[in-house]
Protein backbone atom coordinates (compact mmCIF):
# COMPACT_ATOMS: atom_id res chain seq x y z
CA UNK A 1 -22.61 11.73 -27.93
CA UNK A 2 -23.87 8.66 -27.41
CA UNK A 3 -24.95 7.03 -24.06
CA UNK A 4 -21.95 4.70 -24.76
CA UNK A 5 -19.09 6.81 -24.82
CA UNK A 6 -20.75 8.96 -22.39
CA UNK A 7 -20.77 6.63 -20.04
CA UNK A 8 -16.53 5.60 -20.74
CA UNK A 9 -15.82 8.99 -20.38
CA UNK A 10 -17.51 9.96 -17.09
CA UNK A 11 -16.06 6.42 -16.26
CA UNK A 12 -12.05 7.75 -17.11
CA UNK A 13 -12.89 11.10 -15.69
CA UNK A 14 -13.87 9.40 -12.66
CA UNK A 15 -11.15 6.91 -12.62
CA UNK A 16 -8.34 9.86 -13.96
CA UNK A 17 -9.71 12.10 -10.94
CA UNK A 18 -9.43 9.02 -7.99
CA UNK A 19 -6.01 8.35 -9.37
CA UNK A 20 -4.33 11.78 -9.34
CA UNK A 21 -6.40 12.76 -6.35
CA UNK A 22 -4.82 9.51 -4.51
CA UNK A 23 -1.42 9.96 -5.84
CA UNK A 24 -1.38 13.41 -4.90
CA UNK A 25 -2.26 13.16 -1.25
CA UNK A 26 -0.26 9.70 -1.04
CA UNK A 27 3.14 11.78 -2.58
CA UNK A 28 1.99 14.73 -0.07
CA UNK A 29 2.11 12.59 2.81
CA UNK A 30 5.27 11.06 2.47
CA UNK A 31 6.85 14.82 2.07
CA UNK A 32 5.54 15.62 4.94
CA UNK A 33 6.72 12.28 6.69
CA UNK A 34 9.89 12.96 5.29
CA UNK A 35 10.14 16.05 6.57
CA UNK A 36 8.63 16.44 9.71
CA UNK A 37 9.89 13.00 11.32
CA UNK A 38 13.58 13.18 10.26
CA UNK A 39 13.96 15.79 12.88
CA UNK A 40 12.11 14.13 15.31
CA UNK A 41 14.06 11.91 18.01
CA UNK A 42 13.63 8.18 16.76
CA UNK A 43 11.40 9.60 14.22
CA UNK A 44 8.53 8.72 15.86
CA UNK A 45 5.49 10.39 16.78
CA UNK A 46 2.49 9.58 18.58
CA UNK A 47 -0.95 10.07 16.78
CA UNK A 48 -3.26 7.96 18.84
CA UNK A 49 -0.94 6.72 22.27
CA UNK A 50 -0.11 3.76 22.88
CA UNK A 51 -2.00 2.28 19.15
CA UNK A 52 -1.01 4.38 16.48
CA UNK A 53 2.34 6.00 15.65
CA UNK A 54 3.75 7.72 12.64
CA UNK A 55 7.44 6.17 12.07
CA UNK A 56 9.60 7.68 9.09
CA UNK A 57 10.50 3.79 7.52
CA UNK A 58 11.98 3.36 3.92
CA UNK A 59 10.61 -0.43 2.57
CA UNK A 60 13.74 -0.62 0.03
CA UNK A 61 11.74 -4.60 -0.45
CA UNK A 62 8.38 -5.74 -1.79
CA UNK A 63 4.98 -5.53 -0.01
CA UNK A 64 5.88 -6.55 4.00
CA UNK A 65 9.75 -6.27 2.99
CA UNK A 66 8.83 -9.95 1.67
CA UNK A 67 11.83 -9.41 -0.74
CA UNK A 68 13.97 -6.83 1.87
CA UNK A 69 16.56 -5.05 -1.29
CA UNK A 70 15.10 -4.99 -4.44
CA UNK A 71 18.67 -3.10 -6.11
CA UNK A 72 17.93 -2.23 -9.32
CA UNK A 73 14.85 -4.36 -9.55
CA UNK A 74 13.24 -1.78 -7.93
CA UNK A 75 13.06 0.88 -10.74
CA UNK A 76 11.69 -2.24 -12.96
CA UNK A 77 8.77 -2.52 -10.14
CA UNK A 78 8.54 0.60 -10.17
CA UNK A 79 8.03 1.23 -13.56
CA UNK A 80 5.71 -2.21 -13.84
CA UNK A 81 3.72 0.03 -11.04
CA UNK A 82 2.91 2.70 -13.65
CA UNK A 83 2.21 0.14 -16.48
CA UNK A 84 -0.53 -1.56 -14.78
CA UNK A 85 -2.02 1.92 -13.83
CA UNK A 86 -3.00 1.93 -17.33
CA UNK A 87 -4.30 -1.11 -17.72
CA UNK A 88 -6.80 -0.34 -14.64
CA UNK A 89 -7.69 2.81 -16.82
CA UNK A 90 -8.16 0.42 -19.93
CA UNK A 91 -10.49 -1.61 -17.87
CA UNK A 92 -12.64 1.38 -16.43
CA UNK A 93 -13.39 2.79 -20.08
CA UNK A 94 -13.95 -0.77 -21.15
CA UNK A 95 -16.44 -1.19 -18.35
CA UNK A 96 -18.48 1.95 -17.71
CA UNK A 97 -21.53 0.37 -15.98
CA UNK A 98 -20.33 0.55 -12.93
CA UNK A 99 -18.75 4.00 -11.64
CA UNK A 100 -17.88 2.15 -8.47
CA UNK A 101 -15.64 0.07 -10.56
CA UNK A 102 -14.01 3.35 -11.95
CA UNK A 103 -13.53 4.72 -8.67
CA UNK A 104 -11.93 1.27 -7.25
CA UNK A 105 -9.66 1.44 -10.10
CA UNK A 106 -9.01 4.61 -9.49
CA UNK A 107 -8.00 4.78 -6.22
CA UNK A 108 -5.79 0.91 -6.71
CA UNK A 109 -3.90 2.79 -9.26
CA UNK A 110 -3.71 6.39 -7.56
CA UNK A 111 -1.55 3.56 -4.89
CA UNK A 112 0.33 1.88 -7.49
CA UNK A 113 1.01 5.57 -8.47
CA UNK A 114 2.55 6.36 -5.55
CA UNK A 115 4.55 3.49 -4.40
CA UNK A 116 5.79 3.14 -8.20
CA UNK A 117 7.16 7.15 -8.16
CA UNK A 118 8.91 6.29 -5.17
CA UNK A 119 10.51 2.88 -6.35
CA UNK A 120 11.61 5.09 -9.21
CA UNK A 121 12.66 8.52 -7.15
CA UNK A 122 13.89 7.52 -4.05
CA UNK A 123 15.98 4.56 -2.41
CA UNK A 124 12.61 2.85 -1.40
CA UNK A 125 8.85 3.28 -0.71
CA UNK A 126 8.37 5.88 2.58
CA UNK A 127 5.94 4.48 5.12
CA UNK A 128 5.35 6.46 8.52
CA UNK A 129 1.79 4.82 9.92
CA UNK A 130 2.37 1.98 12.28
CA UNK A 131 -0.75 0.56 13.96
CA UNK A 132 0.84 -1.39 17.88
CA UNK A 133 -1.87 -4.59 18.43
CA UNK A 134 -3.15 -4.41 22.07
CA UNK A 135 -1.29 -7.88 22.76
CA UNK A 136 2.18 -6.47 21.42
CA UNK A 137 3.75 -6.05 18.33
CA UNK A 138 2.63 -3.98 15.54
CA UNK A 139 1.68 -4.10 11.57
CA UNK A 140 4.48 -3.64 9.46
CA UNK A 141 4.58 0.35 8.40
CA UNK A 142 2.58 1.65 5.81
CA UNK A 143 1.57 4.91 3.70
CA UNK A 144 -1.67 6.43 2.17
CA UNK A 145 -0.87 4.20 -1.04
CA UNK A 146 -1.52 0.95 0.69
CA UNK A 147 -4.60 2.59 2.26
CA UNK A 148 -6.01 3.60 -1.27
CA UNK A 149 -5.06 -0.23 -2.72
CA UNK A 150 -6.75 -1.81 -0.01
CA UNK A 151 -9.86 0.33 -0.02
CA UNK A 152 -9.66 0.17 -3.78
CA UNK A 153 -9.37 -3.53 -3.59
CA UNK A 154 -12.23 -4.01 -1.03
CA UNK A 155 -14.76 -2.02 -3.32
CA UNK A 156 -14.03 -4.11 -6.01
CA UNK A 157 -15.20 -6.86 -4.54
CA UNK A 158 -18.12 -5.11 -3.62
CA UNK A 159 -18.78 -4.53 -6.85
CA UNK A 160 -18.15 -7.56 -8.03
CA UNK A 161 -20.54 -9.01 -5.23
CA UNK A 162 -23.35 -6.09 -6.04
CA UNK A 163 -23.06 -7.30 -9.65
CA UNK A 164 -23.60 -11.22 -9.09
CA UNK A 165 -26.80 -10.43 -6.98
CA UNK A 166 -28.10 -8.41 -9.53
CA UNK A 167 -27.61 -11.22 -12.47
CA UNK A 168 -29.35 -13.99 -9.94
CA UNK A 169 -32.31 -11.38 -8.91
CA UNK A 170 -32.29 -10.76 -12.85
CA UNK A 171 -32.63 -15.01 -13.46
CA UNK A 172 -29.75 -14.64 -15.29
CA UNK A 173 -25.91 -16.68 -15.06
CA UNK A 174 -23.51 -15.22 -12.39
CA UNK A 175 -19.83 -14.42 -12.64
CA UNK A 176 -17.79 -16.86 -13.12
């Protein structure tokens, strides 16, 4: 095997493991959520008082409920969800340098995973985390999904950061 394709496939392995990993404990979450908080009075319970909740929500909209009923539109997002999941995968193999890279892509898609199964599955996306700012009000709901695009998200720019120092200490052209 060459050093090539050894490094895509540790890269896919690494990317297919963060994904069904994240997926897994995002779909696991949002069970329990489900389950646990339906029973509980206002379906709230305190984690961390007065800052952090869990809240049994159901985002039947976009990202913030930008777009509150998506209708049938939301199997189409949902299904889109899935889609791009394998184009991250496409773009890990074709990129195997960087194993942080795989594991961003991973864990972005393990979210898109997530949400997408529950576009498709149920009557909207289950969120139960709800962080209340100090000066009132609170972030809009979320689930271990958003958690895994953000992080995801956040390490690719890392990455993409790590690799545009190492081209100028190298003399060579930066990104972009």
């Amino acid at each position: 095997m060459t050093q090539s394709v050894r490094a895509r496939v540790i890269a896919g392995a690494l990317f297919l493991v963060t994904a069904a990993l994240g997926s897994g404990c995002d779909l696991t979450t949002k069970h329990w959520a489900e389950e646990t908080l339906r029973d509980v009075p206002g379906q709230t319970l305190s984690l961390i008082a007065p800052h952090v909740d869990l809240t049994l929500r159901f985002n039947e909209g976009t990202a913030f409920s930008v777009v509150r009923d998506l209708g049938a539109a939301r199997a189409v997002l949902g299904g889109l969800a899935l889609v791009v999941a394998i184009a991250l995968f496409v773009m890990a193999i074709r990129s195997p340098e960087s194993r942080m890279r795989a594991l961003a892509l991973g864990l972005v898609a393990g979210g898109a995973i997530g949400n997408g199964l529950d576009r498709i599955t149920r009557s909207g996306v289950v969120d139960f985390v709800e962080i209340h700012y100090p000066w009132g009000g609170s972030w809009p709901a979320f689930n271990v999904a958003d958690v895994l695009v953000a992080v995801g998200a956040a390490l690719l720019i890392l990455d993409g950061w790590r690799a545009a120092r190492a081209h100028q200490s190298a003399g060579t052209p930066g990104i972009g």
